[in-house]
PDB file of N, CA and C in Angstrom:
ATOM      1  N   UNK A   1     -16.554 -75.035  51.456  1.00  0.00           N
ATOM      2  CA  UNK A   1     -15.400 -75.019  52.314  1.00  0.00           C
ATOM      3  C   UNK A   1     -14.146 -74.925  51.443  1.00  0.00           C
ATOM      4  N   UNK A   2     -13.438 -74.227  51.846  1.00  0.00           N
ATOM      5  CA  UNK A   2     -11.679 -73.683  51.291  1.00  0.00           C
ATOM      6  C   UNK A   2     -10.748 -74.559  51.979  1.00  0.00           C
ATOM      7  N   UNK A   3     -10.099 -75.519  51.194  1.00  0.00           N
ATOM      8  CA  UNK A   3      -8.904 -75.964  52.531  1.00  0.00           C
ATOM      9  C   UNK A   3      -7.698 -75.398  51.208  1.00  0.00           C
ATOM     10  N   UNK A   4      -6.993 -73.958  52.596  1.00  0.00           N
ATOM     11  CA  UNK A   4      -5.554 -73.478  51.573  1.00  0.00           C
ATOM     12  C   UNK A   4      -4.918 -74.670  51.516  1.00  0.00           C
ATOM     13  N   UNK A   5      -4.304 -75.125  50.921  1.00  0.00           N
ATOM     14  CA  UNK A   5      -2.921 -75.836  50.537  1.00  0.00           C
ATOM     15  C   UNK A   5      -1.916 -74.698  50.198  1.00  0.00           C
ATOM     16  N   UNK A   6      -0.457 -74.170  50.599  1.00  0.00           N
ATOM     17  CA  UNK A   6       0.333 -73.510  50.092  1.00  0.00           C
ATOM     18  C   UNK A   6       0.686 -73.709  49.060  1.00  0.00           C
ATOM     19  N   UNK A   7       1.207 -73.331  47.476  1.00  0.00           N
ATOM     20  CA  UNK A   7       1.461 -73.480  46.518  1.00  0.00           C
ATOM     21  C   UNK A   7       3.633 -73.408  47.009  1.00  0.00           C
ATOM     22  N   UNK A   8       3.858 -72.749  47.833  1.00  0.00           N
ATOM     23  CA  UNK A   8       5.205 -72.963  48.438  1.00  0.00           C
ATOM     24  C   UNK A   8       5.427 -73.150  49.295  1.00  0.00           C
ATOM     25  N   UNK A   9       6.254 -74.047  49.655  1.00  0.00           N
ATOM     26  CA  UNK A   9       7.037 -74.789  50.780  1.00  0.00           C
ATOM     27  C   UNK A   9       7.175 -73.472  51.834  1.00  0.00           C
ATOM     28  N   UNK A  10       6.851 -73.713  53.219  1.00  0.00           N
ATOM     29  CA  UNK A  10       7.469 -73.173  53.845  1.00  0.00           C
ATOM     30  C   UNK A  10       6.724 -72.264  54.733  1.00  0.00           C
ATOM     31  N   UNK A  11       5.702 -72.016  54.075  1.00  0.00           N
ATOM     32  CA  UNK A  11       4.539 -70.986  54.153  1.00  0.00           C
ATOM     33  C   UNK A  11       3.512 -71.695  54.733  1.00  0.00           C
ATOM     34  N   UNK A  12       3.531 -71.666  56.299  1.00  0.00           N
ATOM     35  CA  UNK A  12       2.493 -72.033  56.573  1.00  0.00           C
ATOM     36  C   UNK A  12       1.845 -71.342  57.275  1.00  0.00           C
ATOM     37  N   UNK A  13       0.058 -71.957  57.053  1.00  0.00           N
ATOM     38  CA  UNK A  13      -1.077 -71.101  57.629  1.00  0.00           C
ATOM     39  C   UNK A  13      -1.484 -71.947  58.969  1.00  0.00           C
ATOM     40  N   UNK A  14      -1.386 -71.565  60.120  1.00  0.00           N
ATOM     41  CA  UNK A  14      -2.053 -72.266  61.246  1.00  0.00           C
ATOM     42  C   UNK A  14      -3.638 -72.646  60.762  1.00  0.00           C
ATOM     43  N   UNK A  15      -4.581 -73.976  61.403  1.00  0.00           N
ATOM     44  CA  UNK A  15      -5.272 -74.378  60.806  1.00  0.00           C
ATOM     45  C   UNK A  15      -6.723 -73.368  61.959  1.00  0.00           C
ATOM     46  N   UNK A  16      -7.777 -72.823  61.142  1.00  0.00           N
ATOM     47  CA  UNK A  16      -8.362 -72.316  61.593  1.00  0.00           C
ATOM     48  C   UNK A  16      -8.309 -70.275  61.290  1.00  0.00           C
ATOM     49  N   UNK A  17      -6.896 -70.520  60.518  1.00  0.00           N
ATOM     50  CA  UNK A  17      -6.418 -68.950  60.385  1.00  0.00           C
ATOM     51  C   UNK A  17      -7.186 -68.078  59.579  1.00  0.00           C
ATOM     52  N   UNK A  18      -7.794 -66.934  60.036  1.00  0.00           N
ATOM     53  CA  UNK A  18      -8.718 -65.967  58.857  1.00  0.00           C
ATOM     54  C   UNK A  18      -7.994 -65.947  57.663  1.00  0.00           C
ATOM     55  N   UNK A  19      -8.948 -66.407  56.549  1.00  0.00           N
ATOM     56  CA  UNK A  19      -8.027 -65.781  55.176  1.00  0.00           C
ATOM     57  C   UNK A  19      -9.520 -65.128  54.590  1.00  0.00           C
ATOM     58  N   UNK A  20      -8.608 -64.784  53.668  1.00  0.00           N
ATOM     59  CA  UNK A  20     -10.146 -64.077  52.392  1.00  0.00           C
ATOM     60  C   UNK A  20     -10.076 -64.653  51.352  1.00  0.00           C
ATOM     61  N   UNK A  21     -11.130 -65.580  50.735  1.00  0.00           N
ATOM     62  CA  UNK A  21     -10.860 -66.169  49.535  1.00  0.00           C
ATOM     63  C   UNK A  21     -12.102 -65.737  48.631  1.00  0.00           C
ATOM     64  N   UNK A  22     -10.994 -65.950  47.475  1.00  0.00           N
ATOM     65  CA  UNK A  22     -11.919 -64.600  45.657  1.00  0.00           C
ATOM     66  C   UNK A  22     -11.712 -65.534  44.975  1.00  0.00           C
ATOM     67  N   UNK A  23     -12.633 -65.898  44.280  1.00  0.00           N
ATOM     68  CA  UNK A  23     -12.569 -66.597  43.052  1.00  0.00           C
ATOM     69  C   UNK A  23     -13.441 -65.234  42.063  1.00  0.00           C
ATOM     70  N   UNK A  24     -12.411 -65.265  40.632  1.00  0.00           N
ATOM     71  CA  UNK A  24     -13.057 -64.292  39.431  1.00  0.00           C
ATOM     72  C   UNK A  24     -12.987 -64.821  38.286  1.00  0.00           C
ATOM     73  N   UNK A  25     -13.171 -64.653  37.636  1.00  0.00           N
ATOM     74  CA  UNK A  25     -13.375 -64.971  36.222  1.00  0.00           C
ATOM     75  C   UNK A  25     -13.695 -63.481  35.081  1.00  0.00           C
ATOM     76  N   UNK A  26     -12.795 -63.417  34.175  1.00  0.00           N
ATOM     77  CA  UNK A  26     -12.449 -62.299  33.411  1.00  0.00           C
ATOM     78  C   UNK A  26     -12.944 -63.231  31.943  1.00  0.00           C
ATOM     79  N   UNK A  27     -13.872 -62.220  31.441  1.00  0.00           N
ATOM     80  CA  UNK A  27     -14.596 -62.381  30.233  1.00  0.00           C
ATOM     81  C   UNK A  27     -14.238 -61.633  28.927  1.00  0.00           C
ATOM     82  N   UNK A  28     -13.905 -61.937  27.726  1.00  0.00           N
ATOM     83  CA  UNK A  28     -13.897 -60.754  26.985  1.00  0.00           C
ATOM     84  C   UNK A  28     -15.114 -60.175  26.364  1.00  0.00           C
ATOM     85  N   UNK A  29     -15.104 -59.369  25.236  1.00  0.00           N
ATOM     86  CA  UNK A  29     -16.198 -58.560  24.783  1.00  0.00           C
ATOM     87  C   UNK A  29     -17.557 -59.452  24.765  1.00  0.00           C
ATOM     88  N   UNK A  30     -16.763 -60.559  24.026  1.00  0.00           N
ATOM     89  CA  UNK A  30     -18.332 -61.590  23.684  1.00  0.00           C
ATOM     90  C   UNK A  30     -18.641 -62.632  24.970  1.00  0.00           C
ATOM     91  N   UNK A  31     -17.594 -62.605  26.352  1.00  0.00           N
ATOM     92  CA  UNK A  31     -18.378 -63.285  27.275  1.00  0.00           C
ATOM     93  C   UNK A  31     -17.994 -64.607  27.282  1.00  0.00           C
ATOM     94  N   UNK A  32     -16.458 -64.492  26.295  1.00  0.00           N
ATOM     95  CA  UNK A  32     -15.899 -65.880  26.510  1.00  0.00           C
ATOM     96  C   UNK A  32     -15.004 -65.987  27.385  1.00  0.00           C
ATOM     97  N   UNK A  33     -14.762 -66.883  28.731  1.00  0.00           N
ATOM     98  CA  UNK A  33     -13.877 -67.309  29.283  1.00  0.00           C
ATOM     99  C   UNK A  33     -12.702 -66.756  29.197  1.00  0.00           C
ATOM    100  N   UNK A  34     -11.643 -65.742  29.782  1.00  0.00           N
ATOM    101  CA  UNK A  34     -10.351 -66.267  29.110  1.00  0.00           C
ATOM    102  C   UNK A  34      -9.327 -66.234  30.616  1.00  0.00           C
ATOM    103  N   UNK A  35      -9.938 -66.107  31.669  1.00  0.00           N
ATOM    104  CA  UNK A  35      -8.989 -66.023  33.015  1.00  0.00           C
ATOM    105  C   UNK A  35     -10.215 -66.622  33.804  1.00  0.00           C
ATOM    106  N   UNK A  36      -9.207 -67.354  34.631  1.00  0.00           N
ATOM    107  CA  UNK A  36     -10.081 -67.741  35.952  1.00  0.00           C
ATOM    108  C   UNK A  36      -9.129 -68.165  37.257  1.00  0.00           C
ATOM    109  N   UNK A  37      -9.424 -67.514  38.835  1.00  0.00           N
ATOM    110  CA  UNK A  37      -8.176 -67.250  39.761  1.00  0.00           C
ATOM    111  C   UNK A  37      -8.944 -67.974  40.427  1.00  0.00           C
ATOM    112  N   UNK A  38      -8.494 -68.552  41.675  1.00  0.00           N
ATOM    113  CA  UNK A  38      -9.277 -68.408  42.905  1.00  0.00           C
ATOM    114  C   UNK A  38      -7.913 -68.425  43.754  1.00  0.00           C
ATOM    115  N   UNK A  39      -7.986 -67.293  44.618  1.00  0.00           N
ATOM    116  CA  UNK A  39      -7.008 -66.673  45.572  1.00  0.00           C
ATOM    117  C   UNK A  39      -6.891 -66.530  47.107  1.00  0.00           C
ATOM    118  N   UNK A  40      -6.240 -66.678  47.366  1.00  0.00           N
ATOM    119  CA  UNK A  40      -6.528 -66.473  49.304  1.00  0.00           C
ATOM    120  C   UNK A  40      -5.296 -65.859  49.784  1.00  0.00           C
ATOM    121  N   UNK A  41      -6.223 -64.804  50.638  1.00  0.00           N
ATOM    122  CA  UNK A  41      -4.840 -63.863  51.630  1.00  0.00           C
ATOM    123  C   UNK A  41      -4.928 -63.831  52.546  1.00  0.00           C
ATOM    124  N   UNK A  42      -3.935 -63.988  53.358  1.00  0.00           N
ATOM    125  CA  UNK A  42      -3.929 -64.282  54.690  1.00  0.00           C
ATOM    126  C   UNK A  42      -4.054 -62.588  55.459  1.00  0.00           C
ATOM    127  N   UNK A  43      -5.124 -62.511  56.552  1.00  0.00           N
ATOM    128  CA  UNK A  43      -5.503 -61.495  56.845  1.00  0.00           C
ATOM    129  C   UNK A  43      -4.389 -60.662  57.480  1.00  0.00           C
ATOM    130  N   UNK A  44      -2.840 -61.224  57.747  1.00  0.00           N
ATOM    131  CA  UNK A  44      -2.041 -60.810  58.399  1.00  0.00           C
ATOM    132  C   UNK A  44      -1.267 -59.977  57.623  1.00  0.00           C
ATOM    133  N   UNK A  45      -0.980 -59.889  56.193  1.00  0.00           N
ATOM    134  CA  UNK A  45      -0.076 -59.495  55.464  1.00  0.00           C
ATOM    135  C   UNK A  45      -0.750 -58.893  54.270  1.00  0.00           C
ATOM    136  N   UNK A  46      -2.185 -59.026  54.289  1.00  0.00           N
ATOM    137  CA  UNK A  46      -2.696 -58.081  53.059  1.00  0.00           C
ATOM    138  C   UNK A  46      -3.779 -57.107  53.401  1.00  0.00           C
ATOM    139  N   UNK A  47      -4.197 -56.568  52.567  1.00  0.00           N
ATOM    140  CA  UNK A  47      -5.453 -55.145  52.862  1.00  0.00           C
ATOM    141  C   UNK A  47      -5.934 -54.695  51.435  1.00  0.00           C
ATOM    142  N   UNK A  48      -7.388 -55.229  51.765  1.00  0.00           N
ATOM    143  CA  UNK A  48      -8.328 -55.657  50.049  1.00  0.00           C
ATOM    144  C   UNK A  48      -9.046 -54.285  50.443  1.00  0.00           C
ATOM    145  N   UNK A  49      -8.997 -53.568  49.305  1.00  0.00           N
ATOM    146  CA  UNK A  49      -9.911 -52.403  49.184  1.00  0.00           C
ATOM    147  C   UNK A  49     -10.670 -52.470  47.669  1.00  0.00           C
ATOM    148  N   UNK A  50     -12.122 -52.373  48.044  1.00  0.00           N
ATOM    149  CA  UNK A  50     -12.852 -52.820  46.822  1.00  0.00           C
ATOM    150  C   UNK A  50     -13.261 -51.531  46.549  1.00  0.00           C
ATOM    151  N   UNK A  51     -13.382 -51.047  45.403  1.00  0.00           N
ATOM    152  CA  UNK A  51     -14.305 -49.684  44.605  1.00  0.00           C
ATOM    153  C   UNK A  51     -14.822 -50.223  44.128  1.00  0.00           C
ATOM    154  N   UNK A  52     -16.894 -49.907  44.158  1.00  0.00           N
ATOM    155  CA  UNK A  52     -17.554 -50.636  43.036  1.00  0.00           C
ATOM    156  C   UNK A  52     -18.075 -49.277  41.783  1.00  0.00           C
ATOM    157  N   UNK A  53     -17.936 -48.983  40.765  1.00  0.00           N
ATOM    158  CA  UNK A  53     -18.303 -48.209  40.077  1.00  0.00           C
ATOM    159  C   UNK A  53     -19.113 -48.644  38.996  1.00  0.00           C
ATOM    160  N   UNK A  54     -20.319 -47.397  38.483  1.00  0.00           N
ATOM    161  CA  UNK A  54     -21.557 -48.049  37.973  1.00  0.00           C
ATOM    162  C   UNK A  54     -21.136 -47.521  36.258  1.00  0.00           C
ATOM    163  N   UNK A  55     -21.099 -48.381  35.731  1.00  0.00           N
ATOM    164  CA  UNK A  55     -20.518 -47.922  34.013  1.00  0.00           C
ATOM    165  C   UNK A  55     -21.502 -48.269  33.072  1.00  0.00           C
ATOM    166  N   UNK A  56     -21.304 -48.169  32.021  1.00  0.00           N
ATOM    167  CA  UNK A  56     -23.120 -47.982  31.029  1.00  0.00           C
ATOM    168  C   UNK A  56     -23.457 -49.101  30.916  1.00  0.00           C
ATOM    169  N   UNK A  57     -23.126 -50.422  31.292  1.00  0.00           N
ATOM    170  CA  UNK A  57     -23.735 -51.950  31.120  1.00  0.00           C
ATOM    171  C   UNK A  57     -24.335 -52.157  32.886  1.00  0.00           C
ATOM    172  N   UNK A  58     -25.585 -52.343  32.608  1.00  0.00           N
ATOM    173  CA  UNK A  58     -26.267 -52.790  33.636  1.00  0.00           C
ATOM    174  C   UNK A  58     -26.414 -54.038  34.486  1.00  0.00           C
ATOM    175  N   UNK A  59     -26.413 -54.208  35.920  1.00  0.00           N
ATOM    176  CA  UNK A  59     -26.277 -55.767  36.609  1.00  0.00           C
ATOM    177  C   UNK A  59     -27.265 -56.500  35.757  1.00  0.00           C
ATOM    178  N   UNK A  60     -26.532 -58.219  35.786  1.00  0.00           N
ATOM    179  CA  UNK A  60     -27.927 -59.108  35.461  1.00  0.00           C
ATOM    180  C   UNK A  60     -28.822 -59.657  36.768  1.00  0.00           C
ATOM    181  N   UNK A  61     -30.037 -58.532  36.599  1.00  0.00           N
ATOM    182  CA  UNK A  61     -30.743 -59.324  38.094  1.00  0.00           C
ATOM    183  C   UNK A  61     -31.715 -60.260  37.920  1.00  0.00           C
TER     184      UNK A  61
END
C-alpha cells in the first residue's frame, strides 16, 4: 500500500484518488546502486508512455 503524502503544501490529493506509482533504481556498469525514486502522478495532470526496447544484454529470468 502507497499512502501519497505531498512533498508541498497545498497540493492536495482527494483520498481514494487514481495515481500511478514507480519506484526505479538506476545501476551503473558494475550494478552498483547510484539512484533510487519512488514517484507518483496523479492521473489528472500526467500521461506515462512506456517504450520497451530489446538491446544486447538479456532479461534475468
Amino acid at each position: 500500500m502507497i499512502i501519497f503524502r505531498p512533498s508541498r503544501p497545498g497540493r492536495h490529493v482527494p483520498e481514494g484518488f487514481p495515481l500511478l506509482g514507480e519506484r526505479r533504481l538506476t545501476t551503473d556498469s558494475h550494478g552498483t546502486p547510484v539512484e533510487w525514486s519512488e514517484d507518483h502522478y496523479r492521473s489528472d495532470t500526467a500521461t506515462v508512455t512506456v517504450t520497451n526496447t530489446r538491446g544486447s544484454r538479456s532479461a534475468m529470468l
